[in-house]
Protein backbone atom coordinates (compact mmCIF):
# COMPACT_ATOMS: atom_id res chain seq x y z
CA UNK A 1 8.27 -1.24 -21.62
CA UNK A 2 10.51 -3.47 -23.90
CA UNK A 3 8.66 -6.45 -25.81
CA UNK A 4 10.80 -8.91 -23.22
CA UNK A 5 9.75 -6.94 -20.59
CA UNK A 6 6.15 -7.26 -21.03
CA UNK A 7 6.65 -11.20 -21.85
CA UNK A 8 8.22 -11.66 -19.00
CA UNK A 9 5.91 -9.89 -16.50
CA UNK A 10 2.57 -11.25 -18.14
CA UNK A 11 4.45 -15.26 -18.15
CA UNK A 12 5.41 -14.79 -14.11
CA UNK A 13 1.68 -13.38 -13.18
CA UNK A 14 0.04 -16.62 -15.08
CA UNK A 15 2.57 -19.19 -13.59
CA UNK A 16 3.35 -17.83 -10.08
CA UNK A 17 1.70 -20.58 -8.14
CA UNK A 18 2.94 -23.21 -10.16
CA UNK A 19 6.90 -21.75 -10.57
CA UNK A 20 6.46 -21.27 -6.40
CA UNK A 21 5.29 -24.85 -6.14
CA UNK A 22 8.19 -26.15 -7.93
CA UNK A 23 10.23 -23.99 -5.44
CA UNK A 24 8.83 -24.86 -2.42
CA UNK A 25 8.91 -28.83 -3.40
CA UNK A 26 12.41 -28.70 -4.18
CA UNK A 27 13.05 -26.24 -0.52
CA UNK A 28 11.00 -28.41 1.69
CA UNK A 29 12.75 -31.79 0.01
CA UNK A 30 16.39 -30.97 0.80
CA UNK A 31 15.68 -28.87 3.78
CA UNK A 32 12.79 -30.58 5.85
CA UNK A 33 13.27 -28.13 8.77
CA UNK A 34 12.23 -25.28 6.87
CA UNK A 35 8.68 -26.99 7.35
CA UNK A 36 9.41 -25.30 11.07
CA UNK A 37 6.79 -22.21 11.64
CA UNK A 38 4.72 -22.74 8.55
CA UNK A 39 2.04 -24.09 10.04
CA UNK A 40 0.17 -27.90 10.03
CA UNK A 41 0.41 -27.38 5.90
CA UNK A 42 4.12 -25.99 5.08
CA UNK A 43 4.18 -26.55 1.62
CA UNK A 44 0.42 -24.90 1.10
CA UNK A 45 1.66 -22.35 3.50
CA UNK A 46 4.83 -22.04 1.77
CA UNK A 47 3.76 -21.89 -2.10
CA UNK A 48 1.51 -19.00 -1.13
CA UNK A 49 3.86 -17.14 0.34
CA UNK A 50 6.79 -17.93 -2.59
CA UNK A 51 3.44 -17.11 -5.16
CA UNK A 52 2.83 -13.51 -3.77
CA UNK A 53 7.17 -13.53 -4.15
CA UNK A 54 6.81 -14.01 -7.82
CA UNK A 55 3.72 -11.76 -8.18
CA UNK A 56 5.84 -9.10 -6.69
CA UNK A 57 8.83 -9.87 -8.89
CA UNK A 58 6.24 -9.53 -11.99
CA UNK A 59 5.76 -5.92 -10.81
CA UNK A 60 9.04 -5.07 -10.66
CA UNK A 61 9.91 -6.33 -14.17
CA UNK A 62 6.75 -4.37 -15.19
CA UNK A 63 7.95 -1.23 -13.67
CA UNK A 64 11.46 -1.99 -14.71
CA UNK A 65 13.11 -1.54 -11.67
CA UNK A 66 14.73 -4.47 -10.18
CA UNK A 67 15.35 -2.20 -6.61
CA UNK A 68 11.46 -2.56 -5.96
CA UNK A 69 11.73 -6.82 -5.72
CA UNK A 70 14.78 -6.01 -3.83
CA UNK A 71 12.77 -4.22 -0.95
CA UNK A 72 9.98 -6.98 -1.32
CA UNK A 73 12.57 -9.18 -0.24
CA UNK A 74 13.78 -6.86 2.34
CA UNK A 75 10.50 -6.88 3.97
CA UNK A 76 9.81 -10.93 3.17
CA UNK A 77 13.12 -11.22 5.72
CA UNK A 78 12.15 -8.63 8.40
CA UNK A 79 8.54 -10.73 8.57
CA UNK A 80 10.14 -14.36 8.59
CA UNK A 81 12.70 -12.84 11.52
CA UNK A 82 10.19 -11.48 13.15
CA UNK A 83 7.80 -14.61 13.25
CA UNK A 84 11.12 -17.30 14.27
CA UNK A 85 11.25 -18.00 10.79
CA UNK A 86 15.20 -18.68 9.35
CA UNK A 87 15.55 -16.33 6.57
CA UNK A 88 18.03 -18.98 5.02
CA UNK A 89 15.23 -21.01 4.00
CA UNK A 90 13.94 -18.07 2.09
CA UNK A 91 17.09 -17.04 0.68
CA UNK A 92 17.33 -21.31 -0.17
CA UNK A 93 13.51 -20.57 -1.89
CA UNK A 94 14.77 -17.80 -3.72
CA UNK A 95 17.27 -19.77 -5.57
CA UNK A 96 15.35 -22.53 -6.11
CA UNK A 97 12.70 -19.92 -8.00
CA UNK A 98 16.07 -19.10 -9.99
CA UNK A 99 16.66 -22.65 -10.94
CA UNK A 100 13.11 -23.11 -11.75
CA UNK A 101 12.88 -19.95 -14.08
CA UNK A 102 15.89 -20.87 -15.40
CA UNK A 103 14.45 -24.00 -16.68
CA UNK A 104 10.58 -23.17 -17.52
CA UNK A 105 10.93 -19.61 -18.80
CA UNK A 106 11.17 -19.03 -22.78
CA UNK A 107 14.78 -18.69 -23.61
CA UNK A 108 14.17 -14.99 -24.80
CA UNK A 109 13.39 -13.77 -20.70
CA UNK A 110 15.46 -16.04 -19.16
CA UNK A 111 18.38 -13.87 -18.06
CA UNK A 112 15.92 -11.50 -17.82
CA UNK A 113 14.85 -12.88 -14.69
CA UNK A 114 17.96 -14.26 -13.30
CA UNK A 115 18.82 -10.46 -13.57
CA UNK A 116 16.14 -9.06 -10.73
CA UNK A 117 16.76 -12.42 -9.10
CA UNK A 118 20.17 -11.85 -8.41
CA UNK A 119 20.50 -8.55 -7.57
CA UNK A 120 18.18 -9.75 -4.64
CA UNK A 121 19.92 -12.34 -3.50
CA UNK A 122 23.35 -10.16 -3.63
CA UNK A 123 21.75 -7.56 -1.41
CA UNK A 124 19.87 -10.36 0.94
CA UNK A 125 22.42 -9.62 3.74
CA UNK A 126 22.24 -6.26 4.02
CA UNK A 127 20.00 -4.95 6.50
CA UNK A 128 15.96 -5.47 6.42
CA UNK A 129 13.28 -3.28 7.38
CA UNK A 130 13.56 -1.71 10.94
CA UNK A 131 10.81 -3.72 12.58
CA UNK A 132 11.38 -1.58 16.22
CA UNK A 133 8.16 0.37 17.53
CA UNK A 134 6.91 3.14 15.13
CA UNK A 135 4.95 4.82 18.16
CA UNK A 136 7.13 6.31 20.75
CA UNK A 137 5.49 8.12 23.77
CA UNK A 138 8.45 10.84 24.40
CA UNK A 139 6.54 13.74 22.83
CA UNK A 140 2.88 14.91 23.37
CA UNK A 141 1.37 13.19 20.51
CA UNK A 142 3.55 10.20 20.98
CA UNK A 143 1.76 9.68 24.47
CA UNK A 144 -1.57 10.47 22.76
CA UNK A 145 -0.54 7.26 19.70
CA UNK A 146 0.24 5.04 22.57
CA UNK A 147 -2.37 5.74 24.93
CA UNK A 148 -4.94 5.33 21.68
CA UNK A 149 -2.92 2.50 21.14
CA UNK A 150 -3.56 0.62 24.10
CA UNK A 151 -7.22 1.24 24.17
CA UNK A 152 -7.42 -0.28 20.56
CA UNK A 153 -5.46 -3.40 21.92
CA UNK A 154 -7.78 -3.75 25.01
CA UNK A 155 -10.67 -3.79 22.41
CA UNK A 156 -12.69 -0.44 23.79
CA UNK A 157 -13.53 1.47 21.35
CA UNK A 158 -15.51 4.03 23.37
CA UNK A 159 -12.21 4.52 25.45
CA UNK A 160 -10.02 4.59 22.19
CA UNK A 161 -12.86 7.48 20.76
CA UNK A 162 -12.87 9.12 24.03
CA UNK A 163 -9.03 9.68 24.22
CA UNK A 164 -8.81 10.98 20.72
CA UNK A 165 -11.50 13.86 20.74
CA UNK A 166 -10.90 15.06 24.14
CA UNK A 167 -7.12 15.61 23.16
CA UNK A 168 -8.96 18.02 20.00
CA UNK A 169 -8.97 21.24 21.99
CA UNK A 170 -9.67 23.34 19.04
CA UNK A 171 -10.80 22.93 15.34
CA UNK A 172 -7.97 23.65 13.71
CA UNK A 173 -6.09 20.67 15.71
CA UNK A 174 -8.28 18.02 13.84
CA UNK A 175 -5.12 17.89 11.57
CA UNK A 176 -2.72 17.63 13.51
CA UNK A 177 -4.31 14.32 15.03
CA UNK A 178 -4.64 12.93 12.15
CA UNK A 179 -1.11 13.25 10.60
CA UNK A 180 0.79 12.71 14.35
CA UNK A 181 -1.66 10.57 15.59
CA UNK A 182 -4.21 7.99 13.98
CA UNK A 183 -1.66 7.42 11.36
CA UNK A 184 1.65 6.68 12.63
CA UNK A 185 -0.73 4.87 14.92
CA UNK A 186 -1.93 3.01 12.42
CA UNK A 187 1.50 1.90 10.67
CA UNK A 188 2.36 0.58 14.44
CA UNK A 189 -0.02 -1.31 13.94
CA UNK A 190 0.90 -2.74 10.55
CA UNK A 191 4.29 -3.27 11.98
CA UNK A 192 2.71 -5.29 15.05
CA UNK A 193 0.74 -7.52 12.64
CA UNK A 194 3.91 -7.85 10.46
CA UNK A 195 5.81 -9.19 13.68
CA UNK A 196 2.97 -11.14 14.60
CA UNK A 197 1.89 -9.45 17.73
CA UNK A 198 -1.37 -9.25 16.93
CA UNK A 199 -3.20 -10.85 14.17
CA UNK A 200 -5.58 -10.26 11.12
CA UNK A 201 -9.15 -10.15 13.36
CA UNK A 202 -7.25 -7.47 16.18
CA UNK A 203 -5.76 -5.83 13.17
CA UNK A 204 -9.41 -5.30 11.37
CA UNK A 205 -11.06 -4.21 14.72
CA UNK A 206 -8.10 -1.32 15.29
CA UNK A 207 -9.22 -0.08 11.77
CA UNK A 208 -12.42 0.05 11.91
CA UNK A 209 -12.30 1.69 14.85
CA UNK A 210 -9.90 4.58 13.57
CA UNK A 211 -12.82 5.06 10.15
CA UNK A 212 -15.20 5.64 13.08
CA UNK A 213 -12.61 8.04 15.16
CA UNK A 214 -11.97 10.05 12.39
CA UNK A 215 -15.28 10.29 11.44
CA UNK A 216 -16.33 11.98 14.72
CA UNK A 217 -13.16 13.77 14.20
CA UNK A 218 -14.26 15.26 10.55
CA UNK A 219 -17.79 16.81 11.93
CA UNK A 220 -15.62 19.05 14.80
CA UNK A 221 -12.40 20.17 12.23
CA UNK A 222 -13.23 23.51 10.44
CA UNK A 223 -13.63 23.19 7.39
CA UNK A 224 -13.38 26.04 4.60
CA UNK A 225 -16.12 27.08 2.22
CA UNK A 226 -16.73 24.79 -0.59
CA UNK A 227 -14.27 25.61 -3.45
CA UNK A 228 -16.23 24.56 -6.40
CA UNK A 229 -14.03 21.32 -6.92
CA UNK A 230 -14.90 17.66 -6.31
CA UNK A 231 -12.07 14.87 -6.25
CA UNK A 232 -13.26 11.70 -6.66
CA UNK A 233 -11.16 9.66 -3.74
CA UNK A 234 -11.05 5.53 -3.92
CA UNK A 235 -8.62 2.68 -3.78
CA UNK A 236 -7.22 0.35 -6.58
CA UNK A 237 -9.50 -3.12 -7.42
CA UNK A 238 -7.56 -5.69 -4.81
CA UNK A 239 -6.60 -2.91 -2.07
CA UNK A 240 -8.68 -3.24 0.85
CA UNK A 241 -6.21 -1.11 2.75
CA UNK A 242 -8.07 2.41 2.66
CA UNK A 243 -7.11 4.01 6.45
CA UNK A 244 -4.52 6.57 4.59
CA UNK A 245 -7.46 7.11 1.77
CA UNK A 246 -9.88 8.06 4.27
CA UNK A 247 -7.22 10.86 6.13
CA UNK A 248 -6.80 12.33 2.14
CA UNK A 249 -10.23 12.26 1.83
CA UNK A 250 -11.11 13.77 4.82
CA UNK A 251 -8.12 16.43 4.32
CA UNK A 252 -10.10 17.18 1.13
CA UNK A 253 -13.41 17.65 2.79
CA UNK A 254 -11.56 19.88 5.09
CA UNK A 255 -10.16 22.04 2.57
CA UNK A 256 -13.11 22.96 0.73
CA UNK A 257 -13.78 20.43 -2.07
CA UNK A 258 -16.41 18.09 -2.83
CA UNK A 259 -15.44 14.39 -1.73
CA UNK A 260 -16.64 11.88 -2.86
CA UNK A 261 -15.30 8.57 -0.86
CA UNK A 262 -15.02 5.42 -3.20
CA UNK A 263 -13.66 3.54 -0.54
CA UNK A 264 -11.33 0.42 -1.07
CA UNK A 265 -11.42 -2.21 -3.83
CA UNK A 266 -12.84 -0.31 -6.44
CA UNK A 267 -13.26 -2.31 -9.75
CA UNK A 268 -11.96 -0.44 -12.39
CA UNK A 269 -15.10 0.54 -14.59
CA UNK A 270 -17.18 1.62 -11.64
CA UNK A 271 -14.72 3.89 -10.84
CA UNK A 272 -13.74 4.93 -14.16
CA UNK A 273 -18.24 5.39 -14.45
CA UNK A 274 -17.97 7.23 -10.94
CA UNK A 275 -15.33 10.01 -12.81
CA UNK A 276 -17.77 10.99 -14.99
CA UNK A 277 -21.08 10.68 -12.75
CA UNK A 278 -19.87 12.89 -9.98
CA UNK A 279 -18.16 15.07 -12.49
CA UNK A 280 -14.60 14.79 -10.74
CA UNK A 281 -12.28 17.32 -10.98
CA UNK A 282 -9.17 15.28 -9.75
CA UNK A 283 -9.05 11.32 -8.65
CA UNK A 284 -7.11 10.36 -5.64
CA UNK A 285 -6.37 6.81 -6.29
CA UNK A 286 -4.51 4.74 -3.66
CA UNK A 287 -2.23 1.70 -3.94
CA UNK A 288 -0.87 -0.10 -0.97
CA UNK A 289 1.11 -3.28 -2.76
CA UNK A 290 3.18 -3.06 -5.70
CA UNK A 291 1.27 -6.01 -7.38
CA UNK A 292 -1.32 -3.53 -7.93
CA UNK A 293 0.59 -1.79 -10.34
CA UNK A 294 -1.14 -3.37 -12.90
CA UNK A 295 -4.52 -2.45 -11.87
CA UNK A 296 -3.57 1.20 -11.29
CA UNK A 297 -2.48 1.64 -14.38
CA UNK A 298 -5.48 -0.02 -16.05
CA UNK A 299 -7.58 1.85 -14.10
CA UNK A 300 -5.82 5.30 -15.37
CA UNK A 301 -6.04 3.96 -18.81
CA UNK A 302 -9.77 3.69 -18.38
CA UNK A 303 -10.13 6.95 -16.51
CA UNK A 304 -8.23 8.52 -19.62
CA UNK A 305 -10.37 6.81 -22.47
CA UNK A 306 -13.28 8.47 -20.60
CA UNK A 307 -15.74 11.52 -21.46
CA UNK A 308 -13.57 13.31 -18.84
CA UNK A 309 -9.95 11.69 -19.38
CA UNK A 310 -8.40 14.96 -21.25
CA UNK A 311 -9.28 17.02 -18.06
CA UNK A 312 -9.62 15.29 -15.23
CA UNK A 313 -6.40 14.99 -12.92
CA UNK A 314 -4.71 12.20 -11.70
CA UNK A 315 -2.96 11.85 -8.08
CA UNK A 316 -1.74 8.67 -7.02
CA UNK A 317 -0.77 8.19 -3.32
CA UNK A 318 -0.11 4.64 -0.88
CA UNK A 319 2.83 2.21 -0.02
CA UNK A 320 3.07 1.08 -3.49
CA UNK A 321 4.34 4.36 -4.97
CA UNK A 322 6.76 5.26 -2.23
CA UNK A 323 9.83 4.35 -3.14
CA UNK A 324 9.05 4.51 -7.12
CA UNK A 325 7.30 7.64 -7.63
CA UNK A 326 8.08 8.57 -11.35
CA UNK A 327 5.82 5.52 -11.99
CA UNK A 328 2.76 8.02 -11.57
CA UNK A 329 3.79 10.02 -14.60
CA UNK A 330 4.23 6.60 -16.36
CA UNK A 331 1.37 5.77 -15.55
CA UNK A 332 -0.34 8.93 -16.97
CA UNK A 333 -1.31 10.32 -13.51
CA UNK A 334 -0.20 13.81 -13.19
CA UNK A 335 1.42 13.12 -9.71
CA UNK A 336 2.20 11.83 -6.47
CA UNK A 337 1.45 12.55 -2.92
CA UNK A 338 3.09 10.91 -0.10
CA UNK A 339 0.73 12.13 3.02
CA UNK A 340 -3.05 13.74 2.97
CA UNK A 341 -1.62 17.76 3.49
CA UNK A 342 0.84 17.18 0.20
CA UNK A 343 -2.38 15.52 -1.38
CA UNK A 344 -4.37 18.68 -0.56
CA UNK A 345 -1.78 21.10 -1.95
CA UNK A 346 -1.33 19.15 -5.43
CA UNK A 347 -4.34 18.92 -6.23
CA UNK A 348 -5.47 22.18 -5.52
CA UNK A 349 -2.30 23.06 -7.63
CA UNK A 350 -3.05 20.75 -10.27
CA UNK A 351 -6.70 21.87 -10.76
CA UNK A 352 -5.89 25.28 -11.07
CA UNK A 353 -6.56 26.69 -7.38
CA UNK A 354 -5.52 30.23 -6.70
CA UNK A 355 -3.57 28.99 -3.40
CA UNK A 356 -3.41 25.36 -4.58
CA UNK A 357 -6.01 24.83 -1.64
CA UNK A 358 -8.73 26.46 -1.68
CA UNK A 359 -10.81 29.47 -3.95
CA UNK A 360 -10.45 33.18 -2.75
């Protein structure tokens, strides 16, 4: 990362509410009716959402790759469409942040920024995220996602648990349900809060009730014999999105290894502590947001300056990663895994692993 680079990152972090409050101010002053679907507070509601904006435009700078904001922005529009929002008033917001860099940042990042900023709003008209359905019931575990789907949404969990493991016919199925079922389920569900057809306190309830499904799932799969590995499994300080962590942990368990399950919203020298306590073979560490690029590569760097940094291995997986994946190496992590069974087979690769899953 170039000496501008960095400068610029670290200055947008420290000033994003106040750069998205001049924003907003100057938005909500020559455009009143962007005040419409923000709530009994606009401009509060408005210089959060412009503040995450320029967090996420600090990451990209950071990560030097000005296509990452671009898909930030992407999303921003599919959510303000989605919610009656106009997503002219954004792409108004998003030039005002220009004008407002323009005229607070040091002269040195200056066209720096206009640089990611642009390249946004050139590509704002193309088309945003695909916000149709992610769960369709024309195949058998399509009908299975929907039917758990509408047992979440009606709030019974016993129903949603009973329609899960009476569909697990066999051990070696446990899998399967996981990969075709609870997950895709579980980004319909993302998309559904995203759209705003259900909100946070549904959202949390569908969740918590998928860590308890898969739990009863995990104590019917067949699992091998232990392989003599542990990976230590947890997610990034600030993401409390861990559904995907659990399936790769429980993939793990499955396969042999030791897991040990951080969980989400790990701080970074308890789990850097946790490396060396439970003697971890490999980490699987999870980011969902690309604003936690920061923390997942301090939390590398103080897995590496560990006892056990030279030979412990390093697999990043989550949404943050997905469309930037040589930032693992970058990062000093020895890889990245987009779903639970690649998770499995890199590790087991990475740690030496005759099949790269389990020990003959």
């Amino acid at each position: 990362m170039s000496q501008d680079t960095e400068c610029l990152a670290r200055v947008l972090r420290t000033g994003s509410r106040a750069y998205a409050a001049y924003a907003v101010n100057d938005l909500l002053e020559s455009t009143p009716q962007a005040k419409v679907g923000f709530g009994a507070d606009p401009l509060s509601v408005w210089q959060n959402w412009m503040a995450v904006r320029v967090e996420e435009l600090a990451a990209a700078v950071a990560a030097e790759q000005p296509k990452l904001f671009t898909s930030q922005v992407h999303w921003g529009k599919a959510v303000l469409a989605a919610r009656g929002v106009s997503v002219e008033h954004f792409r108004s917001a998003l030039t005002g942040l220009k004008r407002v860099l323009a005229n607070e940042l040091p002269d040195r990042v200056r066209a720096l920024a206009a640089q990611y900023l642009d390249e946004s709003l050139d590509a704002f008209d193309e088309q945003p995220e695909d916000v149709r359905p992610r769960v369709l019931p024309d195949t058998p575990h399509g009908r299975l996602a929907s039917t758990y789907l509408l047992a979440l949404l009606e709030g019974d969990r016993r129903l949603a648990s009973r329609t899960i493991l009476d569909a697990v016919e066999q051990p070696a199925s446990v899998g399967d349900v996981y990969l075709h079922v609870l997950l895709p389920a579980q980004t319909e569900l993302g998309r559904m809060w995203m759209t705003g057809e259900i909100n946070v306190a549904e959202e949390h309830f569908a969740s918590h009730t998928t860590k308890m499904v898969m739990g009863q799932l995990l104590s019917r799969a067949k699992c091998r014999p232990h392989n003599g590995k542990t990976v230590l499994a947890a997610a990034v300080a600030g993401n409390r999105h861990d559904i995907g962590l659990c399936a790769v942990a429980d993939f793990f368990d499955m396969a042999g290894w030791r897991t040990i399950q951080l969980g989400a919203d790990v701080p970074i020298n308890d789990l850097a502590q946790a490396v060396e306590c439970f003697d971890a073979d490999l980490v699987a560490l999870s980011a969902s947001l690309s604003v936690q690029f920061e923390t997942a590569k301090s939390t590398i760097e103080a897995i590496r300056s560990g006892p056990r940094g030279d030979v412990v291995k390093i697999l990043v997986g989550g949404l943050a990663f997905a469309e930037s994946r040589n930032l693992a190496v970058e990062m000093r992590a020895d890889g990245y895994a987009s779903d639970p069974d690649e998770a499995v087979r890199l590790g087991g690769e990475l740690v030496g692993l005759p099949d790269g899953r389990h020990a003959e």
